[in-house]
N, C-alpha and C. Protein backbone atom coordinates (compact mmCIF):
# COMPACT_ATOMS: atom_id res chain seq x y z
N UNK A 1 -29.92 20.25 -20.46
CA UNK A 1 -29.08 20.06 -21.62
C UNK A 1 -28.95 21.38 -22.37
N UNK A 2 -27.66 21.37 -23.08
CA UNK A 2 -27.65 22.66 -24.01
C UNK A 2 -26.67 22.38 -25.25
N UNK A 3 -27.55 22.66 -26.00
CA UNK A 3 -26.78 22.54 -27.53
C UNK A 3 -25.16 23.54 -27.39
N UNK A 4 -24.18 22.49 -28.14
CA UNK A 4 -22.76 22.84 -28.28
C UNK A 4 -22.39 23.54 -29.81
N UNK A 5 -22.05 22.00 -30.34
CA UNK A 5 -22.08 22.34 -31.40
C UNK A 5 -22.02 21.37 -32.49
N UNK A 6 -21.75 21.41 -33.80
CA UNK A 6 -21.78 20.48 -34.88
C UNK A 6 -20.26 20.23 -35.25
N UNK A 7 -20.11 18.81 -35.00
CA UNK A 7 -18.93 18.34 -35.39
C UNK A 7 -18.46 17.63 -36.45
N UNK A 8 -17.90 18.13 -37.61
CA UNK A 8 -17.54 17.48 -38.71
C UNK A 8 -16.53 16.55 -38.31
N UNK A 9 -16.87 15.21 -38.39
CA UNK A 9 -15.50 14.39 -38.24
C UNK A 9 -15.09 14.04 -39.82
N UNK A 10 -13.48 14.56 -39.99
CA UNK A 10 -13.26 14.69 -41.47
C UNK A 10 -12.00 13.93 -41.81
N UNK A 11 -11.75 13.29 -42.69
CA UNK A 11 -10.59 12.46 -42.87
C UNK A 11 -9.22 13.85 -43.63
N UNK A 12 -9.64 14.71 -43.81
CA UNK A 12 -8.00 15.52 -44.38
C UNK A 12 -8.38 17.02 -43.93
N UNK A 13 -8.25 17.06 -42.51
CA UNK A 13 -8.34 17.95 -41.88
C UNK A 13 -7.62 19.39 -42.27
N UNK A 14 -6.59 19.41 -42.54
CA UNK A 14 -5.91 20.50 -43.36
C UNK A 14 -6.86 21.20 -44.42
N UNK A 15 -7.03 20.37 -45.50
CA UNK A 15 -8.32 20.82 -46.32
C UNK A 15 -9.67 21.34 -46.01
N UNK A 16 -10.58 20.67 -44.82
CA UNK A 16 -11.22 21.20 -44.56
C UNK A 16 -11.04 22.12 -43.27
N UNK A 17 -9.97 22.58 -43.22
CA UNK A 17 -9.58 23.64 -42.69
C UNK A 17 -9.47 25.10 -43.05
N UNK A 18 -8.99 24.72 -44.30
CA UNK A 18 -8.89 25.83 -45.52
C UNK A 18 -9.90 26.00 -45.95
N UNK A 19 -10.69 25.02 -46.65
CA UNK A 19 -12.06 25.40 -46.97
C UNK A 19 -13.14 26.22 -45.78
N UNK A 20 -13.13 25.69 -45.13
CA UNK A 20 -14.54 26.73 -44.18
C UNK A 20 -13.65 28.19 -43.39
N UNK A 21 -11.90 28.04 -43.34
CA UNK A 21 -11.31 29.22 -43.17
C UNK A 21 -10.79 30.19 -44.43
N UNK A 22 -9.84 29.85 -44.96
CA UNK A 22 -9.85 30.35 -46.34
C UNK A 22 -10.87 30.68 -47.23
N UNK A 23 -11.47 29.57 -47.72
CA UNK A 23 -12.51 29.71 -48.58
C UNK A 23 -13.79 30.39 -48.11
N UNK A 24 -14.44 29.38 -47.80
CA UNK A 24 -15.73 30.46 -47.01
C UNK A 24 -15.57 31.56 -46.07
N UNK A 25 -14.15 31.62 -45.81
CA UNK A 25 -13.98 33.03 -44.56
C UNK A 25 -14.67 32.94 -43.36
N UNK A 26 -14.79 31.92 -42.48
CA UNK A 26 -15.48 31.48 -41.53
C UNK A 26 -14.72 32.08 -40.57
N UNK A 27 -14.38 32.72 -39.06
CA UNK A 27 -13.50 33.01 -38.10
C UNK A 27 -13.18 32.10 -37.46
N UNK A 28 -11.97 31.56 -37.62
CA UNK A 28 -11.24 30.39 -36.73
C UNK A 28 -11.54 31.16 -34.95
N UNK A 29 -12.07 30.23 -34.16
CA UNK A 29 -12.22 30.52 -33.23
C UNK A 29 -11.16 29.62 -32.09
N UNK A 30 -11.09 28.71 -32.52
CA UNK A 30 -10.04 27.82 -31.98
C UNK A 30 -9.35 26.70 -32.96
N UNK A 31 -8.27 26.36 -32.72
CA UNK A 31 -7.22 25.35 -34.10
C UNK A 31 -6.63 26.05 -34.67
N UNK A 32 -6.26 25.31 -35.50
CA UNK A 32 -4.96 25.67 -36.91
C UNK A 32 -4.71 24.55 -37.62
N UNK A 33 -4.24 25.16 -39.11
CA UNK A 33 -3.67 23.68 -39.54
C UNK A 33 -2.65 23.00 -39.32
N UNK A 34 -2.63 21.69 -39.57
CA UNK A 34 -1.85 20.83 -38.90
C UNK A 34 -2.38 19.81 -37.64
N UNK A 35 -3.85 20.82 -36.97
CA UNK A 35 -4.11 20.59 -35.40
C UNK A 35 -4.85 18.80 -36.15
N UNK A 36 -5.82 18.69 -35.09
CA UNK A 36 -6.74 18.20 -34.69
C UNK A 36 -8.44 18.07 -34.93
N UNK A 37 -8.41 19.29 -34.25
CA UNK A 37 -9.72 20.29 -33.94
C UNK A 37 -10.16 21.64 -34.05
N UNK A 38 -10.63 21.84 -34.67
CA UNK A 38 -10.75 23.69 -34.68
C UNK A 38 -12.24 23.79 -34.98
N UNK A 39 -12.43 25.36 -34.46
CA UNK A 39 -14.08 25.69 -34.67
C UNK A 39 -14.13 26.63 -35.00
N UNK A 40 -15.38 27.18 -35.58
CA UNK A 40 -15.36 28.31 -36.36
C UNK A 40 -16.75 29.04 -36.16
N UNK A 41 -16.42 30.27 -36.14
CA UNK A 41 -18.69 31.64 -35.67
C UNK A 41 -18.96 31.05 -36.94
N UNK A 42 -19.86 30.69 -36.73
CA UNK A 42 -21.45 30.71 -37.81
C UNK A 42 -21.98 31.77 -37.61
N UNK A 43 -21.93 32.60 -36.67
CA UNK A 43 -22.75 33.59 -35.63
C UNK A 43 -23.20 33.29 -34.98
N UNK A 44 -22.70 32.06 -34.28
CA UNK A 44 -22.67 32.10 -32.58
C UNK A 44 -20.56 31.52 -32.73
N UNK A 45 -20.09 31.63 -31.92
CA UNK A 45 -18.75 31.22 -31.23
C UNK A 45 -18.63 29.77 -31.10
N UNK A 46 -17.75 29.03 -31.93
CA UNK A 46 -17.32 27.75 -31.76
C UNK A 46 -18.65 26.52 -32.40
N UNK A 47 -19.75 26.99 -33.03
CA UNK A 47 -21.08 26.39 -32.80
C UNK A 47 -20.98 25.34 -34.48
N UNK A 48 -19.62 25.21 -35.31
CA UNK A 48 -19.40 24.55 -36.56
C UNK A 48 -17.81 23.94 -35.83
N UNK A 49 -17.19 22.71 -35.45
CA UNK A 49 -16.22 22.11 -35.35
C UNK A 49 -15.94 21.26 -36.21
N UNK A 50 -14.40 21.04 -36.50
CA UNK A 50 -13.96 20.02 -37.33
C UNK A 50 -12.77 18.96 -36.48
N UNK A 51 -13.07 17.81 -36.85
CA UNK A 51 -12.39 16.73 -35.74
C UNK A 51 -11.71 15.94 -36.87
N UNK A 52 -10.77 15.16 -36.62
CA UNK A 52 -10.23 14.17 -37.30
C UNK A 52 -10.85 13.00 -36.77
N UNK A 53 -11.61 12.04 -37.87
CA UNK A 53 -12.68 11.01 -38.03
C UNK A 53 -12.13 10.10 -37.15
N UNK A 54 -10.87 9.50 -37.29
CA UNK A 54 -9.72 8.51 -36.96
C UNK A 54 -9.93 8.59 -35.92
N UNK A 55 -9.47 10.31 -35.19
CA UNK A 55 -9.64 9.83 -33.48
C UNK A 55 -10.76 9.54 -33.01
N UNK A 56 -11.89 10.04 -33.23
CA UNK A 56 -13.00 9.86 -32.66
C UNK A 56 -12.95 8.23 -33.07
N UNK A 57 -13.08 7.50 -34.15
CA UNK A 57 -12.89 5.88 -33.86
C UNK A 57 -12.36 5.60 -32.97
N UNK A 58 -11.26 6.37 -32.81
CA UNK A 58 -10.23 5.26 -31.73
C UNK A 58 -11.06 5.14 -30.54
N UNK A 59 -11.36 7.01 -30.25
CA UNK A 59 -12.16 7.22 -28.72
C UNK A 59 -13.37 6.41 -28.49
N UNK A 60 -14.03 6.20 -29.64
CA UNK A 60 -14.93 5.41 -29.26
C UNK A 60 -15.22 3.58 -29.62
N UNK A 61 -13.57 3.37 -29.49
CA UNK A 61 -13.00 1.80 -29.79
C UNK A 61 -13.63 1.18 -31.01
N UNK A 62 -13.68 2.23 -32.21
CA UNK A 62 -14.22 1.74 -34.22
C UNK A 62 -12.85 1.78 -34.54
N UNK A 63 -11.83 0.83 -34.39
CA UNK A 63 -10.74 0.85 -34.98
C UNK A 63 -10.49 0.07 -36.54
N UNK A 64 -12.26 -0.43 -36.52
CA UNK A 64 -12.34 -0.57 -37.91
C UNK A 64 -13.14 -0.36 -38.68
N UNK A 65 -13.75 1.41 -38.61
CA UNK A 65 -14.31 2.17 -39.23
C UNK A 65 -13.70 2.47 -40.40
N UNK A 66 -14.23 2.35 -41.63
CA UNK A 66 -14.39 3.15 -42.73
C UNK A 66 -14.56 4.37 -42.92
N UNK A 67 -13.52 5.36 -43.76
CA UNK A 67 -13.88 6.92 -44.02
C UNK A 67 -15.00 6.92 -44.70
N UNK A 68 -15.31 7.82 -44.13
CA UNK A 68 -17.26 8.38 -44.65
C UNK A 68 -17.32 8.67 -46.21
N UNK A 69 -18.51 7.37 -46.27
CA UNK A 69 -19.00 7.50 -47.65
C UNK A 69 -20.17 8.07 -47.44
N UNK A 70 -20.56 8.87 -48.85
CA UNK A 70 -21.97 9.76 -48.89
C UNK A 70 -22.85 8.95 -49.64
N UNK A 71 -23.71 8.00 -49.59
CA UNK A 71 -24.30 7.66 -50.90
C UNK A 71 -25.90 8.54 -50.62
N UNK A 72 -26.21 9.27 -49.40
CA UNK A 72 -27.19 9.52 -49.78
C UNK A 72 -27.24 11.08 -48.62
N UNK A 73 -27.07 11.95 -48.62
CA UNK A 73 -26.94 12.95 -47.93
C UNK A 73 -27.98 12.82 -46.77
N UNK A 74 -27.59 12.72 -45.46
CA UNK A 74 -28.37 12.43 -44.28
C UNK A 74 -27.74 13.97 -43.13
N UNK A 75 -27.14 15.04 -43.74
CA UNK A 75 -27.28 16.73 -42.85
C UNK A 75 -26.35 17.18 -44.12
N UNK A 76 -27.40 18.66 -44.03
CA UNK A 76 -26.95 19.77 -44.36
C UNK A 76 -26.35 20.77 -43.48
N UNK A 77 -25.74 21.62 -43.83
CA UNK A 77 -24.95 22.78 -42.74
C UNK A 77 -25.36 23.78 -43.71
N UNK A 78 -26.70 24.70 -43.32
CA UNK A 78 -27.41 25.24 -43.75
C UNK A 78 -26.50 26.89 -42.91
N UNK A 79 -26.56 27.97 -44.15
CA UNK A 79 -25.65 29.39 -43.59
C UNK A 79 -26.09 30.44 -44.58
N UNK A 80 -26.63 31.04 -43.53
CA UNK A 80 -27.56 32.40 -44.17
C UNK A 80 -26.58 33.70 -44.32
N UNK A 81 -25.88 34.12 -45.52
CA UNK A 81 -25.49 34.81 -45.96
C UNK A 81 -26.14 36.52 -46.79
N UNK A 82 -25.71 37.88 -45.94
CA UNK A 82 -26.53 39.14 -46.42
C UNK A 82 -26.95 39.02 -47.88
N UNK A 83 -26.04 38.54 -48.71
CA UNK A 83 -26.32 38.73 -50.25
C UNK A 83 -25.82 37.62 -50.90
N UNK A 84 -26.77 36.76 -51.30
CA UNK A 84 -26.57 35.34 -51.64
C UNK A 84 -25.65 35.48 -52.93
N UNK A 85 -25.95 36.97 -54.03
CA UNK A 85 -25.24 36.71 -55.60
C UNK A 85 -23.99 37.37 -55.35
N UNK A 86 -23.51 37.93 -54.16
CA UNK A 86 -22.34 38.41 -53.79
C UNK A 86 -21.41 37.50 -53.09
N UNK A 87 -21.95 36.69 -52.44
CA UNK A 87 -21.61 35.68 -51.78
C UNK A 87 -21.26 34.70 -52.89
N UNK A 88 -21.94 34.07 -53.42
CA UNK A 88 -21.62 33.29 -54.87
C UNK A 88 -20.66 33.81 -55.59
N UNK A 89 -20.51 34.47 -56.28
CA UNK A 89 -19.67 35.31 -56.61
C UNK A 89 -18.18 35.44 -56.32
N UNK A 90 -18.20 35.74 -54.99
CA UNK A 90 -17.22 35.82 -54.11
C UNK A 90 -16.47 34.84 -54.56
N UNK A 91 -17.12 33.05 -53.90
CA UNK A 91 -16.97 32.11 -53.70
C UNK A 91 -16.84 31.13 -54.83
N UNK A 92 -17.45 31.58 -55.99
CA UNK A 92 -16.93 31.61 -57.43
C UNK A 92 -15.55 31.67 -57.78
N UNK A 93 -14.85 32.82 -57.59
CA UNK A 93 -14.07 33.20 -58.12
C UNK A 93 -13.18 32.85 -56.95
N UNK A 94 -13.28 32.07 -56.15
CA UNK A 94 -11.96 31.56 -54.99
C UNK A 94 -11.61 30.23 -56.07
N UNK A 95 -12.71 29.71 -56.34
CA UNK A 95 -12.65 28.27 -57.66
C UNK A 95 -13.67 27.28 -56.53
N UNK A 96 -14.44 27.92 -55.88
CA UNK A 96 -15.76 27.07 -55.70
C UNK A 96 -16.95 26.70 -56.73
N UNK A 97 -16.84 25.29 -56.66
CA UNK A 97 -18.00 24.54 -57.31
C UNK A 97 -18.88 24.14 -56.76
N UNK A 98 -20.11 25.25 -57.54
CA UNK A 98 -21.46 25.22 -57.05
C UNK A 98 -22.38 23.96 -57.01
N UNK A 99 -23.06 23.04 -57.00
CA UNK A 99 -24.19 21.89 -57.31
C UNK A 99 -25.32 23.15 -57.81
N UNK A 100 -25.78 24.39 -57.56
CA UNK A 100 -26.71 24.48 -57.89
C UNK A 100 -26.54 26.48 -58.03
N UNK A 101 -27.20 26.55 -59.05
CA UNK A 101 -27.30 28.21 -59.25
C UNK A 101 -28.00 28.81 -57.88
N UNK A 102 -27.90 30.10 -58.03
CA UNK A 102 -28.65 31.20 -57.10
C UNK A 102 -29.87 30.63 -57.68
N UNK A 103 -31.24 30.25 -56.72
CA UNK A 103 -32.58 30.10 -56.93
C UNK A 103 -33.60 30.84 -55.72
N UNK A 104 -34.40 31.08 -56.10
CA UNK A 104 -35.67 31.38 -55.66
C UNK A 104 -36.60 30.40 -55.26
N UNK A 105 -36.70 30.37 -53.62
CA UNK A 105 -37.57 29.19 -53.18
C UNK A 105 -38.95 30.17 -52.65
N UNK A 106 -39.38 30.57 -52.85
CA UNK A 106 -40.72 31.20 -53.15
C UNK A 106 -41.47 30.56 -51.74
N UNK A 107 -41.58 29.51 -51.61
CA UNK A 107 -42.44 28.83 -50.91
C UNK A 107 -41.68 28.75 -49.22
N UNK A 108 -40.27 28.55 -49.58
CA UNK A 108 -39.46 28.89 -48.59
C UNK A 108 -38.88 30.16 -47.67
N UNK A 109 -39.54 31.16 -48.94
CA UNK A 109 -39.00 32.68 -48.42
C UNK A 109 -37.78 33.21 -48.54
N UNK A 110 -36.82 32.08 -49.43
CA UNK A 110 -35.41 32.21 -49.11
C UNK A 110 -35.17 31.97 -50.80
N UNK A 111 -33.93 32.57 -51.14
CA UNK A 111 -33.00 32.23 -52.25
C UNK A 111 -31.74 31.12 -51.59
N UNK A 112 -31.65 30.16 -52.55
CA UNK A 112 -30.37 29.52 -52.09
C UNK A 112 -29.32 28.98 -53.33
N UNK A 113 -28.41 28.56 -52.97
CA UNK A 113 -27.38 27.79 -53.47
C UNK A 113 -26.74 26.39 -52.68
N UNK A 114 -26.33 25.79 -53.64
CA UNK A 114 -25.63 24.88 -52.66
C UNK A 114 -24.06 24.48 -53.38
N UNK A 115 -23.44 23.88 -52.18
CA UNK A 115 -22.35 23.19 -53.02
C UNK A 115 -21.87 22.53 -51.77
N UNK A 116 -20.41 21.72 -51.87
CA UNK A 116 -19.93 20.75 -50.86
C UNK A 116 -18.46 20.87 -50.60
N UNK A 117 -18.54 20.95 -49.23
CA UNK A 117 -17.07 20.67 -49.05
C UNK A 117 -15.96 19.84 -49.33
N UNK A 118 -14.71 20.13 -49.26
CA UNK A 118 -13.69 18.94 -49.07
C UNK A 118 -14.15 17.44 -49.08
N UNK A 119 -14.95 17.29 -47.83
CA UNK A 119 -14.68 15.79 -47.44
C UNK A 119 -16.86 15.61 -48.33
N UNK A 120 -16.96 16.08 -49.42
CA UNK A 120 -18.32 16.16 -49.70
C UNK A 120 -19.50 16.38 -48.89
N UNK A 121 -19.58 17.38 -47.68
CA UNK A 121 -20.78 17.67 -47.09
C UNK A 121 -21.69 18.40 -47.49
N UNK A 122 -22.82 18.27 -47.93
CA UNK A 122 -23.75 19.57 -48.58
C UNK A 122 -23.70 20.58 -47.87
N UNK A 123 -23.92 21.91 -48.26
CA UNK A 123 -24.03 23.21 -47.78
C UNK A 123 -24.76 23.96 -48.41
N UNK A 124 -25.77 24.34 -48.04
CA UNK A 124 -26.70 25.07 -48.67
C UNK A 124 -26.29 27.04 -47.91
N UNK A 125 -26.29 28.00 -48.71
CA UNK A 125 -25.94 29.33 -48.81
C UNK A 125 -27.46 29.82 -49.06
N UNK A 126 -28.10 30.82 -48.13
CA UNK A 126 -29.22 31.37 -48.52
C UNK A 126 -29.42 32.73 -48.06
N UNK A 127 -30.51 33.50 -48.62
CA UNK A 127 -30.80 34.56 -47.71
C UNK A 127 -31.62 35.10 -48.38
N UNK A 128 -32.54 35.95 -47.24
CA UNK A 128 -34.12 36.30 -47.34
C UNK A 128 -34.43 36.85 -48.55
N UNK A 129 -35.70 36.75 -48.75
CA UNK A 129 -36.68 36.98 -50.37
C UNK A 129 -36.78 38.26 -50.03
């Protein structure tokens, strides 16, 4: 077996298209808007995908699935960034809303932030103490 990758299945694909391309500046590696499917380097190639929720129901015969509710966050998409207050910053001033300031996890070794996408996925932004 070998790990692929992480697939966001997302109900307004356009949006979170823009968000992890536009906004976070992620490298479209495959898709566009309008598509389907597209993936994007984390720093590896293709290893963050975004799917439309709908088809995957169909493909896997949930034709009466519900769009994803969050009531309790069950994955993060954790992304280690050179300079976490530059990065914030950055991502600030695109009109990203943070959940949480630049912090110091001491115990973790890491500074982080977090905030959420489009379709509300947590994302935590960090990088080394």
């Amino acid at each position: 077996m070998k790990f692929s990758n992480i697939r966001l299945l997302v109900n307004d694909f356009d949006k979170c298209f823009t968000f992890y391309n536009n906004i976070l500046g992620l490298e479209c590696t495959w898709g566009k808007l309008g598509e389907n499917y597209a993936s994007f380097n984390i720093g590896s190639p293709s290893v963050l995908a975004l799917f439309k929720a709908e088809l995957m129901s169909t493909t896997i015969n949930n034709t009466v699935a519900n769009k994803n509710e969050v009531v309790q966050d069950k994955m993060a998409i954790i992304v280690q960034v050179e300079s976490l207050n530059k990065t914030y910053k950055s991502l600030q001033n695109n009109g990203v809303k943070f959940l949480t300031e630049p912090k110091e996890m001491p115990a973790w070794g890491i500074r982080v932030a977090h905030l959420r996408d489009p379709e509300n996925n947590l994302i935590e932004l960090f990088s080394e103490l």
